[in-house]
C-alpha atoms as a PDB file:
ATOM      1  CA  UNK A   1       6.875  10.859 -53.504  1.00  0.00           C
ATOM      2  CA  UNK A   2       3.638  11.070 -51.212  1.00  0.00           C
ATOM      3  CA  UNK A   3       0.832  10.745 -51.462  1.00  0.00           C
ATOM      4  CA  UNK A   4      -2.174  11.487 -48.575  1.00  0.00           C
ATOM      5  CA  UNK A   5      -5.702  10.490 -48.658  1.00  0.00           C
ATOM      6  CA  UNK A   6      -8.040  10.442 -46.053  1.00  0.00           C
ATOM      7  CA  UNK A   7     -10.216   7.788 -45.178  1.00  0.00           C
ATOM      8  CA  UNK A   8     -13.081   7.494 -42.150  1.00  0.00           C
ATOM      9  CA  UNK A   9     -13.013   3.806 -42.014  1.00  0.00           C
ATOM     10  CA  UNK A  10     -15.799   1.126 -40.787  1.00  0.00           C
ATOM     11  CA  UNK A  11     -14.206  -1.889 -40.093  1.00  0.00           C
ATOM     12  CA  UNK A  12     -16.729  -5.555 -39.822  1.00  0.00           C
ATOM     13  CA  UNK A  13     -15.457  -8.988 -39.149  1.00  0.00           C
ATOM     14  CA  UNK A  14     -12.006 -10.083 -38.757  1.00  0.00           C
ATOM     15  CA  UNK A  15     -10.486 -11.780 -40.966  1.00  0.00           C
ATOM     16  CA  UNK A  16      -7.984 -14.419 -41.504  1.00  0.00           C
ATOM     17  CA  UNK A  17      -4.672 -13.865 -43.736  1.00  0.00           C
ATOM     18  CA  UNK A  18      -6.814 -16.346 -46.370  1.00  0.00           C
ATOM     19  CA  UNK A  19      -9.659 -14.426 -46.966  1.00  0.00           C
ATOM     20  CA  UNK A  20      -8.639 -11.916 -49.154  1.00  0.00           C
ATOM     21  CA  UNK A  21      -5.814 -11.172 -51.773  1.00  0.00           C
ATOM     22  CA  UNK A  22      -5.630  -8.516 -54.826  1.00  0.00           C
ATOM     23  CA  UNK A  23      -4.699 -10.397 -58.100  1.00  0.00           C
ATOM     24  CA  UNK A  24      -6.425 -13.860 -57.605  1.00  0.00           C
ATOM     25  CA  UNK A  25      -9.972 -14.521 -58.654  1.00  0.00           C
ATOM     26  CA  UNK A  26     -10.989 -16.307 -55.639  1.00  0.00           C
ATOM     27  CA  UNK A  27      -9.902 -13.584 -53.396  1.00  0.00           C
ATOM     28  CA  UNK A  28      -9.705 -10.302 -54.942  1.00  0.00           C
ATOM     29  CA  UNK A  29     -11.745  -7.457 -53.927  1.00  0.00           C
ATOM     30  CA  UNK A  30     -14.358  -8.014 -56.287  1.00  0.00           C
ATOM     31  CA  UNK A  31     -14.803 -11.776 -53.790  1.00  0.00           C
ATOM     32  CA  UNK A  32     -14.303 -10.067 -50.635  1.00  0.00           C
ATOM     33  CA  UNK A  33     -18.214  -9.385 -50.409  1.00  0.00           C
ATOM     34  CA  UNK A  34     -19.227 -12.661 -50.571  1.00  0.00           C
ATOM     35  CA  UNK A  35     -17.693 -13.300 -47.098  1.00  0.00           C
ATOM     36  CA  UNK A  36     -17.837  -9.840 -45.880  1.00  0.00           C
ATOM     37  CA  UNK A  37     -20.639  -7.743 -47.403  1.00  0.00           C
ATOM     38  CA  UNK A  38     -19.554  -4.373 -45.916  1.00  0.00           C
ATOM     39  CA  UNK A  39     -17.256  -4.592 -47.864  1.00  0.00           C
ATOM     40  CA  UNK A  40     -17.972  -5.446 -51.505  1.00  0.00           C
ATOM     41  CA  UNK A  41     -16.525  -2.792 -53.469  1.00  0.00           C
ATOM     42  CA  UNK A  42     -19.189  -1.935 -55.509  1.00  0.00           C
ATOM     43  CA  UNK A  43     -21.338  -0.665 -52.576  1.00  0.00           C
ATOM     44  CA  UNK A  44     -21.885   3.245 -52.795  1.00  0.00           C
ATOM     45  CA  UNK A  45     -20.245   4.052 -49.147  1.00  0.00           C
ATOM     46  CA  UNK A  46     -17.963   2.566 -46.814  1.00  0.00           C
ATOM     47  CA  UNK A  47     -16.301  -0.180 -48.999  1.00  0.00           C
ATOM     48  CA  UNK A  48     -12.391  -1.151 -49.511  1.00  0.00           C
ATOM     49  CA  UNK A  49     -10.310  -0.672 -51.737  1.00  0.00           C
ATOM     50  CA  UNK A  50     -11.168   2.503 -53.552  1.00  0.00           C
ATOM     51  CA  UNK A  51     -10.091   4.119 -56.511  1.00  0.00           C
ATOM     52  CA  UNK A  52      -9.286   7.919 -55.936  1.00  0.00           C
ATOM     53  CA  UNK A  53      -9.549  10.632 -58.939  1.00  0.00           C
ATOM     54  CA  UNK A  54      -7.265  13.209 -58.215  1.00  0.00           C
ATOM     55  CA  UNK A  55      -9.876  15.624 -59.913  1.00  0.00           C
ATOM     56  CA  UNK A  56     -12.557  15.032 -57.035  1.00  0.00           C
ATOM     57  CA  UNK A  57     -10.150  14.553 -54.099  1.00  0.00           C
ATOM     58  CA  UNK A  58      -9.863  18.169 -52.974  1.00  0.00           C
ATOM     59  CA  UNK A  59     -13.217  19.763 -50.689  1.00  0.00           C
ATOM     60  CA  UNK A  60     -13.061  23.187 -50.105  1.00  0.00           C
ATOM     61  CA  UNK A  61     -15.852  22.950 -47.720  1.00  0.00           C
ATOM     62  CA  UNK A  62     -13.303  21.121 -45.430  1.00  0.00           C
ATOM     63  CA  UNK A  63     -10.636  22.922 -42.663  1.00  0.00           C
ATOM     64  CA  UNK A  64      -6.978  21.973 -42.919  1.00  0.00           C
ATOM     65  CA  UNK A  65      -6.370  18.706 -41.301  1.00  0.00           C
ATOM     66  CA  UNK A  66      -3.883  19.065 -38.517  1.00  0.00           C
ATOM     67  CA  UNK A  67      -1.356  16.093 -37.546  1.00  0.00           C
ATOM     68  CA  UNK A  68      -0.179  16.935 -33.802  1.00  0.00           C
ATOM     69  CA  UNK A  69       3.243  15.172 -32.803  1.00  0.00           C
ATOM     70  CA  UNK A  70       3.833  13.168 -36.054  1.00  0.00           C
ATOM     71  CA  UNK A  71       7.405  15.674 -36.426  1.00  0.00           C
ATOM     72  CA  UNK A  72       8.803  14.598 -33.304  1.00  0.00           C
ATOM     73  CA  UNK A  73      10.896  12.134 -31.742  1.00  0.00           C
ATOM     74  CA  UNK A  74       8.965   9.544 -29.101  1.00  0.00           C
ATOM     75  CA  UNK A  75      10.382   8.211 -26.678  1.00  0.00           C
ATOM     76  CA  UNK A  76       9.213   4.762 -25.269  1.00  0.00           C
ATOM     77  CA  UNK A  77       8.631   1.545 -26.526  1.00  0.00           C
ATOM     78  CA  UNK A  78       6.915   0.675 -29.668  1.00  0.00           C
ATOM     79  CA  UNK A  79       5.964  -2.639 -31.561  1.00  0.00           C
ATOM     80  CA  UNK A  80       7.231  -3.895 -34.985  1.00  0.00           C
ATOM     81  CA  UNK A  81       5.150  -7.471 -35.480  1.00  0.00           C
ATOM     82  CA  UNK A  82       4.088  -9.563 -38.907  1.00  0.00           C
ATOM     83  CA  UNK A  83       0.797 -10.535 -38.802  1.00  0.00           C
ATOM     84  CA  UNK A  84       1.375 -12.348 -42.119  1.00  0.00           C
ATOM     85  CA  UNK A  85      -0.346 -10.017 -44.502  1.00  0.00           C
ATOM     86  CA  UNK A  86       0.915  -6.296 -43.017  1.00  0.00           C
ATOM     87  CA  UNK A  87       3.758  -5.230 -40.582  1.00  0.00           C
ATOM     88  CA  UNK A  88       2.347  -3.363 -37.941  1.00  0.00           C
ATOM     89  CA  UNK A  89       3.808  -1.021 -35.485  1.00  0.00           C
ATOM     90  CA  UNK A  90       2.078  -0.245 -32.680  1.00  0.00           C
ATOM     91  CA  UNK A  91       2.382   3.184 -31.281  1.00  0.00           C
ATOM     92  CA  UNK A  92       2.718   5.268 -27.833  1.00  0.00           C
ATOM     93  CA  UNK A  93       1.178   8.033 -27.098  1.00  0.00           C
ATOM     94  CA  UNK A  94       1.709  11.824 -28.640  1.00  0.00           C
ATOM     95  CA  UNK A  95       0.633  11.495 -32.007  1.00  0.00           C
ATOM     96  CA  UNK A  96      -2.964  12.707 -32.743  1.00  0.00           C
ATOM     97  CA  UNK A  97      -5.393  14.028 -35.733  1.00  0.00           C
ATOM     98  CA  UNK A  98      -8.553  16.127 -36.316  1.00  0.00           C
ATOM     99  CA  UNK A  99      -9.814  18.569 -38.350  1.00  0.00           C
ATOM    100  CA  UNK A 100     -10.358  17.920 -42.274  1.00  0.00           C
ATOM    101  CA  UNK A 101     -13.922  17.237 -41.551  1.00  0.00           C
ATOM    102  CA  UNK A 102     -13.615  14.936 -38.975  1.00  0.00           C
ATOM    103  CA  UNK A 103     -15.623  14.979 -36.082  1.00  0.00           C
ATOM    104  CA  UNK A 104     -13.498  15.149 -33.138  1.00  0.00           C
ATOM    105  CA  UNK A 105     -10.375  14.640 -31.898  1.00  0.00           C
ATOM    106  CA  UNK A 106      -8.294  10.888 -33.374  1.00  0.00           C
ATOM    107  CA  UNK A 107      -5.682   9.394 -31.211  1.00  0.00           C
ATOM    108  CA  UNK A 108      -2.794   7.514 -33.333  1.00  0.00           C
ATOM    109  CA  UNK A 109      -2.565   3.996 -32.259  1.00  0.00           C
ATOM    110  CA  UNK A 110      -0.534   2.138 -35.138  1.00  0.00           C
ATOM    111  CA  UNK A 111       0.857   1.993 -38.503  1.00  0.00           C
ATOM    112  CA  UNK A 112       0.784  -0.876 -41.147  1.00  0.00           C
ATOM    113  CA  UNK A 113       1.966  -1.457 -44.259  1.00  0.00           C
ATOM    114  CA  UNK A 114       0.518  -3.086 -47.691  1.00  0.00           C
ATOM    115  CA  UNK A 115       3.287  -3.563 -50.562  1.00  0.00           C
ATOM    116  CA  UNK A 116       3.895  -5.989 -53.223  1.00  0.00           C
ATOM    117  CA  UNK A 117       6.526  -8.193 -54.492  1.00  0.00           C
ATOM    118  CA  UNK A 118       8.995  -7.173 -57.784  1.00  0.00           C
ATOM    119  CA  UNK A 119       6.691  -7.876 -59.847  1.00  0.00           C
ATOM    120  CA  UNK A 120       2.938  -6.292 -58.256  1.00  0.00           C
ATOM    121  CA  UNK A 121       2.306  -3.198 -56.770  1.00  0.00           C
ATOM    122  CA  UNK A 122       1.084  -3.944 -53.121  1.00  0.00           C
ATOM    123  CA  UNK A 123      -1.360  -0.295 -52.260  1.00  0.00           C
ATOM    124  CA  UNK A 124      -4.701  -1.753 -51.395  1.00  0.00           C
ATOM    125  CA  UNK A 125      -6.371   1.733 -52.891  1.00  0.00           C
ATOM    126  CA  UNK A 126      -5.296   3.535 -56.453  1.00  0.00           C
ATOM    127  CA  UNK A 127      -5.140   7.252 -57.998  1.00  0.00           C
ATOM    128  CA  UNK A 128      -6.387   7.167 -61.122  1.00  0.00           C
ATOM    129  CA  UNK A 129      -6.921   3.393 -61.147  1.00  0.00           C
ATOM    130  CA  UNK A 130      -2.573   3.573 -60.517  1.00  0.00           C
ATOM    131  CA  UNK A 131      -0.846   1.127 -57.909  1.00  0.00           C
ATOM    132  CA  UNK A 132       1.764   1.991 -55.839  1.00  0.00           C
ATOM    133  CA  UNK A 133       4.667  -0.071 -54.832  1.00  0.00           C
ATOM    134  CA  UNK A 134       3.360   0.250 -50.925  1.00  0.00           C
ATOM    135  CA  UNK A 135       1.061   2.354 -48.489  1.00  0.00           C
ATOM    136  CA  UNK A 136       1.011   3.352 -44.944  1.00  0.00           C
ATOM    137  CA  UNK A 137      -2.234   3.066 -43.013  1.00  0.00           C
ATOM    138  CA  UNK A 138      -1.688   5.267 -39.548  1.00  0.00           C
ATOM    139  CA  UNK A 139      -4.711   4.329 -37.497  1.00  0.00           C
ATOM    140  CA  UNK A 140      -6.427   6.510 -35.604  1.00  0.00           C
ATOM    141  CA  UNK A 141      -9.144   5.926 -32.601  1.00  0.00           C
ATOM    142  CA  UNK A 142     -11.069   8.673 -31.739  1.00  0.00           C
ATOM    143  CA  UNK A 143      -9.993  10.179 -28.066  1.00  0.00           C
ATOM    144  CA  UNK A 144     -13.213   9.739 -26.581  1.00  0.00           C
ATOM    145  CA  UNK A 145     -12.485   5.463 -27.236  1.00  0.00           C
ATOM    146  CA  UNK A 146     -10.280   3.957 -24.723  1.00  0.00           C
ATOM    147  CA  UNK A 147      -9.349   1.333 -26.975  1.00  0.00           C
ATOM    148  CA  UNK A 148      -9.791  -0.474 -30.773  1.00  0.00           C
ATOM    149  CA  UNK A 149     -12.579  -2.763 -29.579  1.00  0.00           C
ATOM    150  CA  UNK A 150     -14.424   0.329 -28.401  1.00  0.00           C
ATOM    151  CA  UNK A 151     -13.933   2.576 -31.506  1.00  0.00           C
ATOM    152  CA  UNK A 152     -14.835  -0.459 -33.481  1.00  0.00           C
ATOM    153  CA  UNK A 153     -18.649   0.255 -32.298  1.00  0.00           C
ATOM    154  CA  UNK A 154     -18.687   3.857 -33.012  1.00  0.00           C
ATOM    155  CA  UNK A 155     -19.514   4.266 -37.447  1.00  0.00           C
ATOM    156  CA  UNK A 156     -16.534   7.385 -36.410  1.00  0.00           C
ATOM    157  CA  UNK A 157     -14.409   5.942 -34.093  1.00  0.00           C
ATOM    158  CA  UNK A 158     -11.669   5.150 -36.725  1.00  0.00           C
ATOM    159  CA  UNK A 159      -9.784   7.621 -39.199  1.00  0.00           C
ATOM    160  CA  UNK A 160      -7.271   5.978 -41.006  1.00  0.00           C
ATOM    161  CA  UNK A 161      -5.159   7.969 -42.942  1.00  0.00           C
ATOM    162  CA  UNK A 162      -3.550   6.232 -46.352  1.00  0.00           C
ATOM    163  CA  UNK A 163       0.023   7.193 -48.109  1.00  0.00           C
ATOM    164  CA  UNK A 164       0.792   6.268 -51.042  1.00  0.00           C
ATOM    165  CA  UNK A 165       4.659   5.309 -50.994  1.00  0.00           C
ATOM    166  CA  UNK A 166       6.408   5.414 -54.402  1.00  0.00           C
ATOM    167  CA  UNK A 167      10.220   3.846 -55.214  1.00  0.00           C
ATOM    168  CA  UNK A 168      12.782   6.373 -55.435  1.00  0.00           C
ATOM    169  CA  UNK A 169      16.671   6.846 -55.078  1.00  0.00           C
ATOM    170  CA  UNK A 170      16.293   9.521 -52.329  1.00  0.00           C
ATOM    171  CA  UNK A 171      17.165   8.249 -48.541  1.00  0.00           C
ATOM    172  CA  UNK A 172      14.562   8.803 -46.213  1.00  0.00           C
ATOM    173  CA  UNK A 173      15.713   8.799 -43.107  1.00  0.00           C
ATOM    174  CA  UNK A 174      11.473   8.885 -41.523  1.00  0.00           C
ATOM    175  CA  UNK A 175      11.570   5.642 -42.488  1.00  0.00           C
ATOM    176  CA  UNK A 176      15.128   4.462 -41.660  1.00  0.00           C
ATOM    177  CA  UNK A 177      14.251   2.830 -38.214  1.00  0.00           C
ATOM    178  CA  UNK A 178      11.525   0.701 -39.263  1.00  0.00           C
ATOM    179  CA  UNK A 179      13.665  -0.340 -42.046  1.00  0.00           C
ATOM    180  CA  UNK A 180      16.268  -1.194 -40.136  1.00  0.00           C
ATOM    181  CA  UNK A 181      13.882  -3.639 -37.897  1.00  0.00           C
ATOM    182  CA  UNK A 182      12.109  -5.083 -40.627  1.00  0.00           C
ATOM    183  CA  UNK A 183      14.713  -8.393 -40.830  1.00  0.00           C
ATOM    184  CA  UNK A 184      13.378  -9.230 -37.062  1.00  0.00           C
ATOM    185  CA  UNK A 185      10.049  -9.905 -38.404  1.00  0.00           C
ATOM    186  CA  UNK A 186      10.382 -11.333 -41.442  1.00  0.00           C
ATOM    187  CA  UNK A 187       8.088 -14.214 -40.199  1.00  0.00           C
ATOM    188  CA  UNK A 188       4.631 -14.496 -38.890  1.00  0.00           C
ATOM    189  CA  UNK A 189       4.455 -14.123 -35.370  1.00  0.00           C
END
């Protein structure tokens, strides 16, 4: 089962794999403002994690969003790497977003993951104040941004779009590949 929320993200200071957990006092989300104010989640706009109510989520005032490229097969290389606190795969070119409000054209340039162990549900945002076991963040730059360092200066050069991943039975063969390389990075590095 997925889930898809939409997100225009605003992105501060880096961060270090340290400086921020979900379950621990000293680093839970209700902490992460004292090192990062931007993102104190308590501030009216722009803040992370955020708790989605399925009653509000839906804006008619908003065209379809349109995903360009995300049902077919690229060729090329792409990047599977552990940066400690997400797996991130690093995409070529072909994959792109707008519409659904959002003001331009978004080039995809990566996909990372946030799950939890057996016993914690590991989505960084909620639906009705519900975990998941994991969710997908595909990043997008906008196309006028010829890189992340660029779009980082631009309060829209990002659109990251969040799925909600749930356990099931079913195979799911979208996800097969990156499956299969998750054992070469199951360290750091």
């Amino acid at each position: 089962m997925l889930h898809l929320m939409l997100m225009l993200s605003v992105v501060s200071s880096a961060h270090s794999d340290d400086d921020f957990c979900y379950d621990e006092k000293h680093c839970d989300p209700y902490a992460w403002g004292d090192n990062y104010p931007s993102c104190h989640p308590l501030l009216e706009s722009h803040h992370s994690p955020i708790n989605l109510d399925h009653q509000l989520m839906k804006n008619q005032s908003l065209d379809s969003l349109h995903l360009e490229g995300f049902n077919l097969t690229h060729k090329g290389q792409w990047w599977l790497t552990n940066q400690g606190h997400s797996v991130v795969l690093e995409v070529g070119n072909g994959m792109q977003v707008s519409g659904g409000g959002l003001p331009g054209t978004y080039r995809t340039i990566q996909l990372h993951f946030h799950w939890g162990s057996a016993s914690s549900n590991g989505s960084e945002h909620t639906l009705d104040h519900l975990r998941f076991p994991m969710e997908m963040h595909i990043v997008n730059i906008k196309s006028t941004h010829p890189n992340l360092t660029s779009a980082l200066e631009d309060p829209t050069g990002l659109a990251v779009l969040g799925v909600f991943v749930d356990v099931t039975y079913l195979h799911n063969e979208n996800f097969q590949s990156i499956s299969n390389a998750l054992p070469s990075v199951a360290n750091k590095g």
